[in-house]
C-alpha atoms as a PDB file:
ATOM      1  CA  UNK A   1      -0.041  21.656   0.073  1.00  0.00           C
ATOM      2  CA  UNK A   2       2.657  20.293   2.024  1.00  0.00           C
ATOM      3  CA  UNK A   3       1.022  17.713   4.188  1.00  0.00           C
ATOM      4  CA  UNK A   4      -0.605  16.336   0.640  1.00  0.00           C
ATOM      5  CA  UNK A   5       2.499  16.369  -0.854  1.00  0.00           C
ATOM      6  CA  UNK A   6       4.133  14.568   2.557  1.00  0.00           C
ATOM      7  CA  UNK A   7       1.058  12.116   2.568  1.00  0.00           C
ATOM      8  CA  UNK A   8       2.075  11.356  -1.565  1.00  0.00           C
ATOM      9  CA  UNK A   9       5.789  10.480  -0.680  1.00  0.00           C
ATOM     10  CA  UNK A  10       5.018   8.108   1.841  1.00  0.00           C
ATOM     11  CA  UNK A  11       1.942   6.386  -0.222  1.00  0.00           C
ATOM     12  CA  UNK A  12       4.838   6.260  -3.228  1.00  0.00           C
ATOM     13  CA  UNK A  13       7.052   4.963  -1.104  1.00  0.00           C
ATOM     14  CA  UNK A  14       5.290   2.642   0.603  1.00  0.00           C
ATOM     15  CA  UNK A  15       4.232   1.650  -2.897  1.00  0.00           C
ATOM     16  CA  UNK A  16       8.002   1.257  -4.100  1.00  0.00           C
ATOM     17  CA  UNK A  17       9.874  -0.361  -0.975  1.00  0.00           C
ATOM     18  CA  UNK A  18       6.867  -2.904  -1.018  1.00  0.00           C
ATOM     19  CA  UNK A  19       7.703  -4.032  -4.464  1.00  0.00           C
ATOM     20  CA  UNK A  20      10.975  -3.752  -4.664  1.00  0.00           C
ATOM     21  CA  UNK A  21      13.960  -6.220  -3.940  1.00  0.00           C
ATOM     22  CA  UNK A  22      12.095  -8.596  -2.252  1.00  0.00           C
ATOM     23  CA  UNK A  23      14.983 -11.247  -1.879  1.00  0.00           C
ATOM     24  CA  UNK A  24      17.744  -8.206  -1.134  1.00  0.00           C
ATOM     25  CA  UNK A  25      15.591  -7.060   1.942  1.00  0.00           C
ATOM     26  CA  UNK A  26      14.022 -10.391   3.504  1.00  0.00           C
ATOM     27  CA  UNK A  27      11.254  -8.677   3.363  1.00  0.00           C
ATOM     28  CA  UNK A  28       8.364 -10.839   4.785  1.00  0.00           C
ATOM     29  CA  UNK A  29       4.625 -10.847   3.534  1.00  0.00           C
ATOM     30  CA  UNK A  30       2.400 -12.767   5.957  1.00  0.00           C
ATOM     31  CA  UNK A  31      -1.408 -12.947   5.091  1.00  0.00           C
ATOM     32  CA  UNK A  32      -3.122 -12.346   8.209  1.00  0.00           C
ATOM     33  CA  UNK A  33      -5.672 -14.799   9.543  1.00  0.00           C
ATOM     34  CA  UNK A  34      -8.203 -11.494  10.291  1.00  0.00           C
ATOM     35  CA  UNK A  35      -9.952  -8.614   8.590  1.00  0.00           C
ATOM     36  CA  UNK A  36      -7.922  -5.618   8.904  1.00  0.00           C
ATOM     37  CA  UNK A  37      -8.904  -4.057  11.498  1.00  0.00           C
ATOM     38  CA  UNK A  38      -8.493  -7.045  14.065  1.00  0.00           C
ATOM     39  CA  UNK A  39      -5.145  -7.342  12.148  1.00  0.00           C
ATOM     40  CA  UNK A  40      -4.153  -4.063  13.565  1.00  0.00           C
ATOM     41  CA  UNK A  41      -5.542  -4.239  16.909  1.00  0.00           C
ATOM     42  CA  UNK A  42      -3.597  -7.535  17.236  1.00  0.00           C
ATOM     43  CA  UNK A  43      -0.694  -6.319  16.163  1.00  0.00           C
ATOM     44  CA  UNK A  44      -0.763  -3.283  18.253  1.00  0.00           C
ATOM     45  CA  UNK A  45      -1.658  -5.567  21.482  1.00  0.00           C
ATOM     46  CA  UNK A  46       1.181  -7.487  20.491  1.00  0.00           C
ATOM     47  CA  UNK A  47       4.052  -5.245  20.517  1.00  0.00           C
ATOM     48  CA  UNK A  48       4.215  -3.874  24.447  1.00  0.00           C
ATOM     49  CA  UNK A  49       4.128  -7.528  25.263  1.00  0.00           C
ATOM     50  CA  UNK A  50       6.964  -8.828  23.277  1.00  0.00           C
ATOM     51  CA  UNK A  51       9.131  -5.749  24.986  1.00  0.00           C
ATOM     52  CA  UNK A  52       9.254  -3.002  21.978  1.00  0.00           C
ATOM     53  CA  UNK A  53       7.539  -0.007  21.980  1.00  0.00           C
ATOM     54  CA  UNK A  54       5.491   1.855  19.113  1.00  0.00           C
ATOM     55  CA  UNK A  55       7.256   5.342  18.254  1.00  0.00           C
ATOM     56  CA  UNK A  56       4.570   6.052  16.118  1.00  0.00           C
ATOM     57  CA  UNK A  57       1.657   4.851  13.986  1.00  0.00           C
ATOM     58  CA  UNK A  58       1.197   5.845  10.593  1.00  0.00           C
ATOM     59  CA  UNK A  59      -2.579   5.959   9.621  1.00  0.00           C
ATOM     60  CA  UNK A  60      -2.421   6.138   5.684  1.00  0.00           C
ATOM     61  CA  UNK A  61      -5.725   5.939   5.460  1.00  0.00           C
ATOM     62  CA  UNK A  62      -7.049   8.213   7.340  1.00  0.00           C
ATOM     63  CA  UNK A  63      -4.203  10.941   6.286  1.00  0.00           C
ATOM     64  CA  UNK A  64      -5.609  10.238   2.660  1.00  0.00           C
ATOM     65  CA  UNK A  65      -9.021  10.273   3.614  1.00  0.00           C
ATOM     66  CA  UNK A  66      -8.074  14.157   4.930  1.00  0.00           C
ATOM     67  CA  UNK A  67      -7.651  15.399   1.294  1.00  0.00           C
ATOM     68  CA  UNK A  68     -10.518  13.615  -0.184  1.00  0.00           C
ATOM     69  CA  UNK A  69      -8.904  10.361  -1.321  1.00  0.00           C
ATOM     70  CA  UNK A  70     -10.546   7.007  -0.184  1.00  0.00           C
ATOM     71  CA  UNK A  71      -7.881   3.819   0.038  1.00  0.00           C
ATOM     72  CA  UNK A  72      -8.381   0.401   1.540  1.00  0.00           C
ATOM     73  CA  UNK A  73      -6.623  -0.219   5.047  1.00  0.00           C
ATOM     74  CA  UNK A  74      -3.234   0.884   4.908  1.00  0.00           C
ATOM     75  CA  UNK A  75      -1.215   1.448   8.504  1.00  0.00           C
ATOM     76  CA  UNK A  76       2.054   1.444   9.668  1.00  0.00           C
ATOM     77  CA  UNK A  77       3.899   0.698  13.255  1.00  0.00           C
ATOM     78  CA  UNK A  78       6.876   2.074  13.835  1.00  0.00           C
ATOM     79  CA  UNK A  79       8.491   0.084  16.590  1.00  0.00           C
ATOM     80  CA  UNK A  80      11.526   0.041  18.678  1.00  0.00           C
ATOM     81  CA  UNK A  81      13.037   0.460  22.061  1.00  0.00           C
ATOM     82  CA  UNK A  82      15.796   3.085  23.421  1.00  0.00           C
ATOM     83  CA  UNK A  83      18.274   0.268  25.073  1.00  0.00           C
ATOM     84  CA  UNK A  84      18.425  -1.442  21.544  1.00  0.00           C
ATOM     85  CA  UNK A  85      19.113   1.865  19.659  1.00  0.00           C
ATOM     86  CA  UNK A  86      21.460   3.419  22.466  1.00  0.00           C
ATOM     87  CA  UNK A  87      23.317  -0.286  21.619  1.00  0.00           C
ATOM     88  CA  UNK A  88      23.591   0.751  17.960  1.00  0.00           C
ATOM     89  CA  UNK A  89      24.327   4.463  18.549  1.00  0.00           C
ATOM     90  CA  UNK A  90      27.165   3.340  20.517  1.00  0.00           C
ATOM     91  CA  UNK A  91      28.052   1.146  17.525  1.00  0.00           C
ATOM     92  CA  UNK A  92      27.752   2.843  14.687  1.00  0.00           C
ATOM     93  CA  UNK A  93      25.958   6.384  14.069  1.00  0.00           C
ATOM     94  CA  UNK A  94      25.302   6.146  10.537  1.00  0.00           C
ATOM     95  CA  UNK A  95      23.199   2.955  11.240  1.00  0.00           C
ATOM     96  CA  UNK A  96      21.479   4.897  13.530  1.00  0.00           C
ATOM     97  CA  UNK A  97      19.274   5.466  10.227  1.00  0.00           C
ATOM     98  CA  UNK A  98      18.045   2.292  10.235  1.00  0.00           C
ATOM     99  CA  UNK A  99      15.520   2.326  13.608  1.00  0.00           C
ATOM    100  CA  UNK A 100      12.414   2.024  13.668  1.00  0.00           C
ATOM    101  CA  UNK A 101      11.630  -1.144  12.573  1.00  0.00           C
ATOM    102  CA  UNK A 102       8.079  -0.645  10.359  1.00  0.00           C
ATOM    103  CA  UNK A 103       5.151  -3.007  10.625  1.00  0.00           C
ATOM    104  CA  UNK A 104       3.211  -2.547   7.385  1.00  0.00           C
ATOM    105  CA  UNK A 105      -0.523  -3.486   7.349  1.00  0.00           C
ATOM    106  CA  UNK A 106      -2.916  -3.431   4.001  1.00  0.00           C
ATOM    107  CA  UNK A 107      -5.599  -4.469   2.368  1.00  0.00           C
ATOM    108  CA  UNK A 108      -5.647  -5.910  -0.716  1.00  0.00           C
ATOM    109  CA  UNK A 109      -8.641  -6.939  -2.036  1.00  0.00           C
ATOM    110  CA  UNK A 110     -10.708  -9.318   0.567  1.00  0.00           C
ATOM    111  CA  UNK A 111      -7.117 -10.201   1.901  1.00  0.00           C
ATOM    112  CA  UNK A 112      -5.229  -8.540   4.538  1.00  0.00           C
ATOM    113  CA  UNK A 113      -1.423  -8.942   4.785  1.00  0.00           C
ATOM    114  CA  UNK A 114       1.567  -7.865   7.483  1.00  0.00           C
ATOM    115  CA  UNK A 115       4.917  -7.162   6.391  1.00  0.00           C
ATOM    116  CA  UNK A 116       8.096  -6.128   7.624  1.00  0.00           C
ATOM    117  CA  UNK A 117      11.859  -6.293   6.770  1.00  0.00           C
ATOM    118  CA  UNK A 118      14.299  -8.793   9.023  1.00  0.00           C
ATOM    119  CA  UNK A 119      15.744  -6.388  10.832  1.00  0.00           C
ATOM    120  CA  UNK A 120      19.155  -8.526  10.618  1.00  0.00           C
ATOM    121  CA  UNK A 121      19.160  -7.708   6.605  1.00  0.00           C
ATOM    122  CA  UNK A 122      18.776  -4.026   7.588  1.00  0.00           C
ATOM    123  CA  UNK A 123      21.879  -3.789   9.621  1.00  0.00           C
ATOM    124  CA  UNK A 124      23.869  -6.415   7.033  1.00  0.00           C
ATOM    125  CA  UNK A 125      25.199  -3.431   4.745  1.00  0.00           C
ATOM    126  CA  UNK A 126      26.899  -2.300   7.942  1.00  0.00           C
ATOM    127  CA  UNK A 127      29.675  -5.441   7.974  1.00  0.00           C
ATOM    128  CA  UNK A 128      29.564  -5.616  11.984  1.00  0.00           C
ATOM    129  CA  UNK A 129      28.929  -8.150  13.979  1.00  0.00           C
ATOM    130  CA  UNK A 130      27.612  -6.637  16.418  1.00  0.00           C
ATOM    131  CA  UNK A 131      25.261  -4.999  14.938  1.00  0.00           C
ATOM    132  CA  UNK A 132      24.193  -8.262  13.151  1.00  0.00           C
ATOM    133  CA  UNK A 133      23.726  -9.689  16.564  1.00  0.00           C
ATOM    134  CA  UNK A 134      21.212  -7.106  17.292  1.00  0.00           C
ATOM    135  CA  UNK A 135      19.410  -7.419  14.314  1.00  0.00           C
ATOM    136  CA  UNK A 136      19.564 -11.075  14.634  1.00  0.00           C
ATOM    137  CA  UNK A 137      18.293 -10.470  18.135  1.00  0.00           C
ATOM    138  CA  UNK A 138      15.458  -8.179  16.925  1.00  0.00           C
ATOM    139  CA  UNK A 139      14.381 -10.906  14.052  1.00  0.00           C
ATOM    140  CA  UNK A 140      12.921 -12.892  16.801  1.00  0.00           C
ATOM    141  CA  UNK A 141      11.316 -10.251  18.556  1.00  0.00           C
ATOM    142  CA  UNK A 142       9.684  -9.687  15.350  1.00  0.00           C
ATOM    143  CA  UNK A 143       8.638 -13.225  14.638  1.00  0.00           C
ATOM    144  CA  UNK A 144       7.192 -13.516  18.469  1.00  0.00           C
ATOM    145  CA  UNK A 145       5.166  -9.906  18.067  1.00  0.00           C
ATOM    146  CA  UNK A 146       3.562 -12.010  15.083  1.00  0.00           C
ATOM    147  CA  UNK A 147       2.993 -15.041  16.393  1.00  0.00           C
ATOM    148  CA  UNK A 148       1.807 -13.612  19.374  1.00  0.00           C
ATOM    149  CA  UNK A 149      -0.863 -11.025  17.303  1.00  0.00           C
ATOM    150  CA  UNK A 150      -1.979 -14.619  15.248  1.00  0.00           C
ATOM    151  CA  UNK A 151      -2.219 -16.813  18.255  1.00  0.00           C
ATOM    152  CA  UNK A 152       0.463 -19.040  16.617  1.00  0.00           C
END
């Protein structure tokens, strides 16, 4: 009961931060040039390159599928790396809530899209410029990991 109930918050929420305050969280919706599961596999080859590393990846799908419920593609990437968040430890603890960064991936239909907040509108609550440096910093990480997954 409580891994369907776990597996129902993060479909919700998924759901909600995904249509929510688009222009509060630059949050970016790319269509991807593949089907979804190249999409992944591109992404995932993308990220160790581009110097982050995957904390964990979030399998929606399959977790659903578990309990009987069938959805289209639906993954997440949780990315980061330990001298970025010992940087923002040493910073600020409370925005120590804010790594990973997320990678969202879903089908929709025949389409298959990639999304993911700019990490510099993450850490813009926290009024530092530091910290706005790293997110800044981790924007074009971001931007490369995509542009390196769709050959751009």
């Amino acid at each position: 009961m409580k891994k369907i109930l776990a597996i129902s918050i993060l479909v919700v929420g998924v759901c909600l931060f995904s249509t929510a305050g688009f222009a509060e969280t630059n949050l970016i919706v790319l269509e991807s040039p593949y089907p979804f599961d190249k999409t992944v596999k591109a992404i995932e080859q993308a990220i160790r390159p581009n110097n982050m590393g995957i904390t964990a990846k979030i399998n929606a799908q399959a977790n659903l599928a578990r309990v009987g419920i069938k959805i289209r593609g639906n993954q997440i990437f949780e990315i980061f790396r330990p001298d970025y968040a010992k940087r923002i430890f040493d910073r600020n603890l409370q925005a120590g809530i804010e790594p990973p960064l997320r990678i969202y991936i879903y089908e929709d239909g025949t389409k298959t899209f990639v999304v993911y907040r700019k990490p510099s509108s993450i850490f813009k609550p926290y009024d530092d410029p530091v910290l706005m440096d790293i997110g800044k910093k981790l924007d074009l990480v971001l931007e490369k990991i995509i542009k390196t997954a769709f050959n751009i």
